[in-house]
C-alpha atoms as a PDB file:
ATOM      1  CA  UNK A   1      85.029  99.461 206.378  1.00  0.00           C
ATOM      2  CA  UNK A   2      84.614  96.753 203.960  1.00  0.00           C
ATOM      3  CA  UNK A   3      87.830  95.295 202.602  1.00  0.00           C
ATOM      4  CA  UNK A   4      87.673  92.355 200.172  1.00  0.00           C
ATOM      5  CA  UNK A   5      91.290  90.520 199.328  1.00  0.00           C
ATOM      6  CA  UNK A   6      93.189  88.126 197.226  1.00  0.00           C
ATOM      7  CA  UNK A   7      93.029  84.976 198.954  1.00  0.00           C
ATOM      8  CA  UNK A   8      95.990  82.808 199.115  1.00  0.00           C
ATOM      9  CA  UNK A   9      94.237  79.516 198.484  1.00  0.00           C
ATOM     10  CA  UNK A  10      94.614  77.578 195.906  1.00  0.00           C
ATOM     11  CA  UNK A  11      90.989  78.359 194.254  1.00  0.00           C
ATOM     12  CA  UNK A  12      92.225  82.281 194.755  1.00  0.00           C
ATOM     13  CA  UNK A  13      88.702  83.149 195.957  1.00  0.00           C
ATOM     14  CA  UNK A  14      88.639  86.419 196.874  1.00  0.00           C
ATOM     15  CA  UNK A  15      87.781  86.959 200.755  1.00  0.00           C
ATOM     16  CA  UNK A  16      85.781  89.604 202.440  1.00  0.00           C
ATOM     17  CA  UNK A  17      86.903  91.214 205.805  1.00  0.00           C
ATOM     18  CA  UNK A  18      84.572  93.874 207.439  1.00  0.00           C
ATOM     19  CA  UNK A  19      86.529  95.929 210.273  1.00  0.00           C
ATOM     20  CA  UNK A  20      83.577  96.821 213.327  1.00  0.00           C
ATOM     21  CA  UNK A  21      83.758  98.963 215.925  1.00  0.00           C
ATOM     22  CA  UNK A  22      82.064  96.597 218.638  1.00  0.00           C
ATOM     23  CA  UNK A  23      82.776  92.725 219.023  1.00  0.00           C
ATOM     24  CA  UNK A  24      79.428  92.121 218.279  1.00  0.00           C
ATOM     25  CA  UNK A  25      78.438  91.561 214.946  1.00  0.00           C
ATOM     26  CA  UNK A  26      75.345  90.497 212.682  1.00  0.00           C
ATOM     27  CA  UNK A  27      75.795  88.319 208.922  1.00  0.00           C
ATOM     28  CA  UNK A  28      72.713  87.879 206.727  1.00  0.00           C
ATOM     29  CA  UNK A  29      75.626  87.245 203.327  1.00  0.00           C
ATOM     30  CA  UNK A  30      76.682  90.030 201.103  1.00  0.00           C
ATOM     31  CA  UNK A  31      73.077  89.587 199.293  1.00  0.00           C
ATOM     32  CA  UNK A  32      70.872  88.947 202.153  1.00  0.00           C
ATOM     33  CA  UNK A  33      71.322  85.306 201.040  1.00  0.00           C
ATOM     34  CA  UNK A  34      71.189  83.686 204.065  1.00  0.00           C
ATOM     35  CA  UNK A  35      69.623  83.581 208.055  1.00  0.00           C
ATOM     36  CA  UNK A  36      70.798  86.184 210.111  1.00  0.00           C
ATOM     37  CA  UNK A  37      73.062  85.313 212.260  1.00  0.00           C
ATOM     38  CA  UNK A  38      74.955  86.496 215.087  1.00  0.00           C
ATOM     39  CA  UNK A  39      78.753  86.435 216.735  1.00  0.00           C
ATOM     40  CA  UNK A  40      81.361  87.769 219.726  1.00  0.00           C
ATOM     41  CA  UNK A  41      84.653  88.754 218.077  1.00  0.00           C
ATOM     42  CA  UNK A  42      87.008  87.089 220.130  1.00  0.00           C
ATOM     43  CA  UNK A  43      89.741  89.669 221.882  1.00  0.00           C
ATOM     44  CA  UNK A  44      92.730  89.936 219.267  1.00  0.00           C
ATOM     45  CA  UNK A  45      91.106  87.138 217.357  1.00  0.00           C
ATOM     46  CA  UNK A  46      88.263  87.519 214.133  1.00  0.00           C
ATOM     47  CA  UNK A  47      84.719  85.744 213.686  1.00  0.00           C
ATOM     48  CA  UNK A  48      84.318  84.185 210.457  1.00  0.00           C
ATOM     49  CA  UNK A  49      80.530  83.485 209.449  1.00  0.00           C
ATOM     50  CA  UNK A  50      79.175  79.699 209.101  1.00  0.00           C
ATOM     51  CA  UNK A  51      77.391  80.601 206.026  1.00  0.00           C
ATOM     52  CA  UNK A  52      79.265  82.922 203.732  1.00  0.00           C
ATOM     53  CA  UNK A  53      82.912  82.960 204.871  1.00  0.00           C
ATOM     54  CA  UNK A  54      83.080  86.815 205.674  1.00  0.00           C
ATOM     55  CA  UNK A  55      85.937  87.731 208.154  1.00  0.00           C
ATOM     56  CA  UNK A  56      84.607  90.245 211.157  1.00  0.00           C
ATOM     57  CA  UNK A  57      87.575  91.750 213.161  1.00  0.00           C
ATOM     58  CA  UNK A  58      87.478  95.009 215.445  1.00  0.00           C
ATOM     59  CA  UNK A  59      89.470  98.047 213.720  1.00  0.00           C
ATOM     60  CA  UNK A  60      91.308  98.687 217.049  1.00  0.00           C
ATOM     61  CA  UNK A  61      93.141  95.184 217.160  1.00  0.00           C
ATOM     62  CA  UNK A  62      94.189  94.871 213.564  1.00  0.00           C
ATOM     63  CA  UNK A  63      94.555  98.592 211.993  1.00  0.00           C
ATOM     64  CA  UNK A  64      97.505  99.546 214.682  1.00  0.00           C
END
């Protein structure tokens, strides 16, 4: 589940969160636009990519 919101910033960027199943995740940008890379969701916490900004948290922690 992709899920792309209004940020509260003051540029008002909008902000992509993907909801996984596993805390593992993979991020090569919403265009293929940069390396793949990889990251460990953190328990109760998200992992946010060093390229492109996109959120990854796991649907059981945050969709309760």
């Amino acid at each position: 589940m992709v899920l792309t919101v209004q940020s509260t910033q003051e540029n008002k960027t909008p902000e992509t969160i993907i909801y996984v199943d596993s805390n593992r995740v993979k991020c090569s940008g919403e265009n293929n636009d940069h390396p793949l890379v990889y990251y460990t969701i953190p328990e109760g916490g998200e992992a946010i990519c060093g390229y492109c900004d996109i959120k990854f948290r796991k649907k059981d922690e945050w969709q309760k």
